[in-house]
N, C-alpha and C. Protein backbone atom coordinates (compact mmCIF):
# COMPACT_ATOMS: atom_id res chain seq x y z
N UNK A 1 101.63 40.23 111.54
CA UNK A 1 101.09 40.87 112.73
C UNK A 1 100.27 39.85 113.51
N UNK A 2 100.70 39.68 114.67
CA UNK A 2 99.77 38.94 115.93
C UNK A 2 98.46 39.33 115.60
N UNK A 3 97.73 38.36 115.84
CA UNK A 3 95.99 39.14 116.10
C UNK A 3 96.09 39.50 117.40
N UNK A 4 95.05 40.49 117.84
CA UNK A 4 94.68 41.30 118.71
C UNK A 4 94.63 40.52 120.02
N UNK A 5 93.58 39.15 119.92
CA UNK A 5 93.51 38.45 121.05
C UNK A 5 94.54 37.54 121.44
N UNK A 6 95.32 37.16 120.57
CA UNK A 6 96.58 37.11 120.67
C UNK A 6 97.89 38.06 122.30
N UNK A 7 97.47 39.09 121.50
CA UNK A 7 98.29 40.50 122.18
C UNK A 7 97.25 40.30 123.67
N UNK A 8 96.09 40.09 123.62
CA UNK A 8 95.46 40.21 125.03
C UNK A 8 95.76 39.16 126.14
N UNK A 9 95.87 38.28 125.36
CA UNK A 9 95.93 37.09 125.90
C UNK A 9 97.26 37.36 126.73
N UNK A 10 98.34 37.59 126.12
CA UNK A 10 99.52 38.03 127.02
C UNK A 10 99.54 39.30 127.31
N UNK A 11 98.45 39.94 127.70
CA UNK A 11 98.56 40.50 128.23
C UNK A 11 98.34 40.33 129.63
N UNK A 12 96.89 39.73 129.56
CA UNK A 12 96.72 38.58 130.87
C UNK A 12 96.87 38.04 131.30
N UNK A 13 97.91 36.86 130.58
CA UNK A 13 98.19 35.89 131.36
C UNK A 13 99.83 37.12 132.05
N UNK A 14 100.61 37.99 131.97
CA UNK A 14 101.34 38.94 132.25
C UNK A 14 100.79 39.16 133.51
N UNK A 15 99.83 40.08 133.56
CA UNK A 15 98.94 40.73 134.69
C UNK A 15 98.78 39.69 135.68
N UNK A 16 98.26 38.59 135.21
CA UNK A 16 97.78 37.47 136.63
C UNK A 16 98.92 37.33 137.47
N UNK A 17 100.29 37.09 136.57
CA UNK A 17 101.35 36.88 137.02
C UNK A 17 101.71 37.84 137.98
N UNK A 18 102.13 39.12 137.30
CA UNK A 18 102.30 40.09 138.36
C UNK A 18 101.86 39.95 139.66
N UNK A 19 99.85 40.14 139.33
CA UNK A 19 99.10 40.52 140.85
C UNK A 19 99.12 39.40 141.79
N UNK A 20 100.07 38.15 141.15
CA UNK A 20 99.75 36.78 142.02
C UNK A 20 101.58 37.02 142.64
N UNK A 21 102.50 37.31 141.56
CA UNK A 21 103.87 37.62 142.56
C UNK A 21 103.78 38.91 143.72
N UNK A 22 102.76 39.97 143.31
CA UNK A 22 102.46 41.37 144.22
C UNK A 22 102.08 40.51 145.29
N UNK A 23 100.88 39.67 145.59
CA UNK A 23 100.06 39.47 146.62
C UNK A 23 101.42 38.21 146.94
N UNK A 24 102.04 37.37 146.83
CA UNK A 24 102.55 37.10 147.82
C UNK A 24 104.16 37.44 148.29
N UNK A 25 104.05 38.24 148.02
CA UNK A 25 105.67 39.07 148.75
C UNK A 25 104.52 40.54 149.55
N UNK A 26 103.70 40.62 149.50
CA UNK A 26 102.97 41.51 150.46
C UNK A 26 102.95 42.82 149.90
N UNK A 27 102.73 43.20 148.70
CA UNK A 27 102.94 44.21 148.07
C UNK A 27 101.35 44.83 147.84
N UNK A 28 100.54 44.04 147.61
CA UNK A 28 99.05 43.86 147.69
C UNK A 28 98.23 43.08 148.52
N UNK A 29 97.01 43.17 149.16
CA UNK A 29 96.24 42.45 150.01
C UNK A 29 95.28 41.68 149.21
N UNK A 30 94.94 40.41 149.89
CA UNK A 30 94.01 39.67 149.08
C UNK A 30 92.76 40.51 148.48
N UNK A 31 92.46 41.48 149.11
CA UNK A 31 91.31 42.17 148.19
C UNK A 31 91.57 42.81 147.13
N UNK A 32 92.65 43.31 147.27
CA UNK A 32 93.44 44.20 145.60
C UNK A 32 94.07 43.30 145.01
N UNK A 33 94.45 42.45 145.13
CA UNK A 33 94.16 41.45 144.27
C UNK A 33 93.26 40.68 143.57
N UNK A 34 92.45 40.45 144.44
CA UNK A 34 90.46 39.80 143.73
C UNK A 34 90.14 40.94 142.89
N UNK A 35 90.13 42.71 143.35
CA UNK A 35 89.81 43.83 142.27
C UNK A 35 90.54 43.87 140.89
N UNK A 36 91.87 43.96 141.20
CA UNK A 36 92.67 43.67 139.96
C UNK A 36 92.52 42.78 139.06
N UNK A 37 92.68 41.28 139.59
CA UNK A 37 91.74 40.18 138.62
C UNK A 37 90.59 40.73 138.21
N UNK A 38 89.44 41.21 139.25
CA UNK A 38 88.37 41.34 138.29
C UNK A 38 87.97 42.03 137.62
N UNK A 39 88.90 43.15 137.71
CA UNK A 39 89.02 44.37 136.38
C UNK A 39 89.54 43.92 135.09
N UNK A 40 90.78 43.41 135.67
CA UNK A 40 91.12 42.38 134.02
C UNK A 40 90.06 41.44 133.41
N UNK A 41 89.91 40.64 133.83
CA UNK A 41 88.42 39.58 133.40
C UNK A 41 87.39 40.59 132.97
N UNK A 42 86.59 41.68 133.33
CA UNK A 42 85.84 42.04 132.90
C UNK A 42 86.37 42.81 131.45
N UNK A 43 87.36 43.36 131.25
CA UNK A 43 88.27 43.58 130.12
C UNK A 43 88.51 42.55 129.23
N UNK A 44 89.30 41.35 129.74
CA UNK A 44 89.15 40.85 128.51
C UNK A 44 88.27 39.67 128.31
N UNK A 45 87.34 39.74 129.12
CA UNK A 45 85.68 38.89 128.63
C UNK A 45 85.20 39.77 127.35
N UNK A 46 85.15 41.04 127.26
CA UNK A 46 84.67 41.89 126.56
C UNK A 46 85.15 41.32 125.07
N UNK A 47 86.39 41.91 125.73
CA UNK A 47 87.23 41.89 123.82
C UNK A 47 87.07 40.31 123.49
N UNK A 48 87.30 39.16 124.33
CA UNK A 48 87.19 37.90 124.00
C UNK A 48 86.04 37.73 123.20
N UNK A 49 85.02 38.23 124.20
CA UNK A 49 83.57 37.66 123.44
C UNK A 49 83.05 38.80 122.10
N UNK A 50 83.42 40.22 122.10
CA UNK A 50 83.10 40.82 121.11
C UNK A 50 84.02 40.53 119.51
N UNK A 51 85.21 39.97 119.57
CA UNK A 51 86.29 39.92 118.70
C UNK A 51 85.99 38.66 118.48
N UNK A 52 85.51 37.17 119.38
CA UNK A 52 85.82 36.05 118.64
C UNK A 52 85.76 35.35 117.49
N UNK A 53 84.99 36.57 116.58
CA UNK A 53 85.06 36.59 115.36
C UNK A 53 85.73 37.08 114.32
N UNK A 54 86.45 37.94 114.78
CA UNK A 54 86.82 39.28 114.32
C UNK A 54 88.10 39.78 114.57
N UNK A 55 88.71 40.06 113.40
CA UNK A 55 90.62 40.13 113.78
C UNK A 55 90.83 41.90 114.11
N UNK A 56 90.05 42.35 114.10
CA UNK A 56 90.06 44.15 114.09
C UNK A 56 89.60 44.55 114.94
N UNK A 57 89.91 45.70 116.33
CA UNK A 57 89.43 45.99 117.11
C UNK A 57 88.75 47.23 115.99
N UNK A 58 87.89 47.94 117.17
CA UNK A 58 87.47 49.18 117.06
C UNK A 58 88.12 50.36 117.73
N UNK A 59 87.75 51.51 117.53
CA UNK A 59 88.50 52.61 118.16
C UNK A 59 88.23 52.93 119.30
N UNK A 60 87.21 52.76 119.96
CA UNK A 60 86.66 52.85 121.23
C UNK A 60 87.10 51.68 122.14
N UNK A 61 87.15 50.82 121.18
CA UNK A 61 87.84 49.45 121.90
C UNK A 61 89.38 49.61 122.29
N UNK A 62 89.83 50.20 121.53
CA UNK A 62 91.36 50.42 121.74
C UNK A 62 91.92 51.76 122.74
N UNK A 63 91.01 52.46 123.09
CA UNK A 63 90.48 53.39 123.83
C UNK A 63 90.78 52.70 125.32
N UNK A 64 89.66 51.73 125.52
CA UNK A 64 89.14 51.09 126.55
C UNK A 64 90.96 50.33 127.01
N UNK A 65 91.17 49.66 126.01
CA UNK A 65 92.54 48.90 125.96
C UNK A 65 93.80 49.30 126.61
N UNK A 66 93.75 50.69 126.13
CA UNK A 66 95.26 51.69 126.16
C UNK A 66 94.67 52.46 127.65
N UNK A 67 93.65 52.59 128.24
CA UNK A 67 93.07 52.68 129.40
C UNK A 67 93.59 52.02 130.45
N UNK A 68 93.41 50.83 130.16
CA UNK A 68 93.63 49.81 131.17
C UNK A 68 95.33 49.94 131.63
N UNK A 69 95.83 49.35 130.22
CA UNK A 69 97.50 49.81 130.08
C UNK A 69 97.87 50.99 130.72
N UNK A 70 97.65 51.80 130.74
CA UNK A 70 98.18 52.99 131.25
C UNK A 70 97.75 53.19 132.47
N UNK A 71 96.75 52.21 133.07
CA UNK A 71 96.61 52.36 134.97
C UNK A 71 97.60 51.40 135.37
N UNK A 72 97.55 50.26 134.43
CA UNK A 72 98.46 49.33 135.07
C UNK A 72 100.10 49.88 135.00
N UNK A 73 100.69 50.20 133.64
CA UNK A 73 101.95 50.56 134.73
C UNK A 73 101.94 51.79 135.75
N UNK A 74 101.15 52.17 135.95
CA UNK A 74 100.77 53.24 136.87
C UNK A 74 101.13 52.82 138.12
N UNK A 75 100.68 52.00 138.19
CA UNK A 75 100.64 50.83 139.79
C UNK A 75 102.38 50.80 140.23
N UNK A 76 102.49 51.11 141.04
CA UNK A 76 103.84 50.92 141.72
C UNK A 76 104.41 50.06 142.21
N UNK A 77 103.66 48.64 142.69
CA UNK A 77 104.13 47.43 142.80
C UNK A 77 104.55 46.32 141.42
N UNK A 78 104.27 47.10 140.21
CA UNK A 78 104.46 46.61 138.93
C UNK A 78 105.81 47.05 138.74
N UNK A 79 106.37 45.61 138.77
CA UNK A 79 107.84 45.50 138.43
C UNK A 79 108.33 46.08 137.14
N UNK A 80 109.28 46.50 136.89
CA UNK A 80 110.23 47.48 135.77
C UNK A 80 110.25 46.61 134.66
N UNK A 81 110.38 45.43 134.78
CA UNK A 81 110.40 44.43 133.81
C UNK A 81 109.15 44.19 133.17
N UNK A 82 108.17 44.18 133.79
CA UNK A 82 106.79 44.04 133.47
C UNK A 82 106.30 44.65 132.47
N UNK A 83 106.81 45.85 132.93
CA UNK A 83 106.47 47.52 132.33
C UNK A 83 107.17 47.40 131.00
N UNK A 84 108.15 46.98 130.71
CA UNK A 84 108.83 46.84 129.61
C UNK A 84 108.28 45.73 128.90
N UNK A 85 108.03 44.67 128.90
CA UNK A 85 107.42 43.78 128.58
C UNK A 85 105.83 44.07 128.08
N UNK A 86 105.58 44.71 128.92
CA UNK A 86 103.76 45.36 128.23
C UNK A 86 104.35 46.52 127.20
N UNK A 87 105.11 46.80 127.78
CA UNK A 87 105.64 48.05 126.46
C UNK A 87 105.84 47.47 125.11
N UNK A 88 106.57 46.59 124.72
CA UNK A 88 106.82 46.01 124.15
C UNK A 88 105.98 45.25 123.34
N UNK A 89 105.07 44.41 124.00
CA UNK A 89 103.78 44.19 123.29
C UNK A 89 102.52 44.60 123.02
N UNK A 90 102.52 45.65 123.57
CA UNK A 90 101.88 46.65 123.28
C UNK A 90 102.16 47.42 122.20
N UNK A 91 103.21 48.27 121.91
CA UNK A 91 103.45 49.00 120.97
C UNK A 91 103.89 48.53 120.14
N UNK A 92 104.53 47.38 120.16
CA UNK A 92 105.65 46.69 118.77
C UNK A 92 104.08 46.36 117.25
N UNK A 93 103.62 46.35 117.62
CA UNK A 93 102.55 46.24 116.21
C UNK A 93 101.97 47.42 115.93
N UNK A 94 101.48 48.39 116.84
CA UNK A 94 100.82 49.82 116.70
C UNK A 94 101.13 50.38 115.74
């Protein structure tokens, strides 16, 4: 099993990708883009700095996690592929 920060890590570097292909085909404006980044960063500063010790989330943590996930494919400029791809690493260890 991947460790956790592992799984975050692509999760983010995923997301940047997206909101940086959204913002330039015009799907998003430079400000929903700066929000989006900085919702992610404040997410995974968290888990980065609370876990860098530690291979086990918590339940509240995974809470917070499956939160995030579930606004993001929410988003309608998030490509089908994407969505499958977070699916995928997301659930394949759960």
């Amino acid at each position: 099993m991947r460790d956790q920060r592992e799984r975050m890590y692509i999760i983010e570097s995923t997301m940047k990708n997206e909101f940086e292909y959204a913002l330039e085909v015009n799907l998003i404006t430079q400000e929903q883009h700066d929000n989006y980044l900085q919702e992610l960063k404040a997410l995974t500063d968290y888990i980065y700095e609370k876990y860098k010790n530690d291979l086990c989330f918590y339940d509240e943590d995974w809470l917070k996690i499956h939160a995030y996930y579930e606004r993001v494919i929410a988003l309608s400029f998030v490509r089908e592929r994407t969505k499958n791809n977070l699916e995928y690493t997301w659930l394949i260890e759960m």
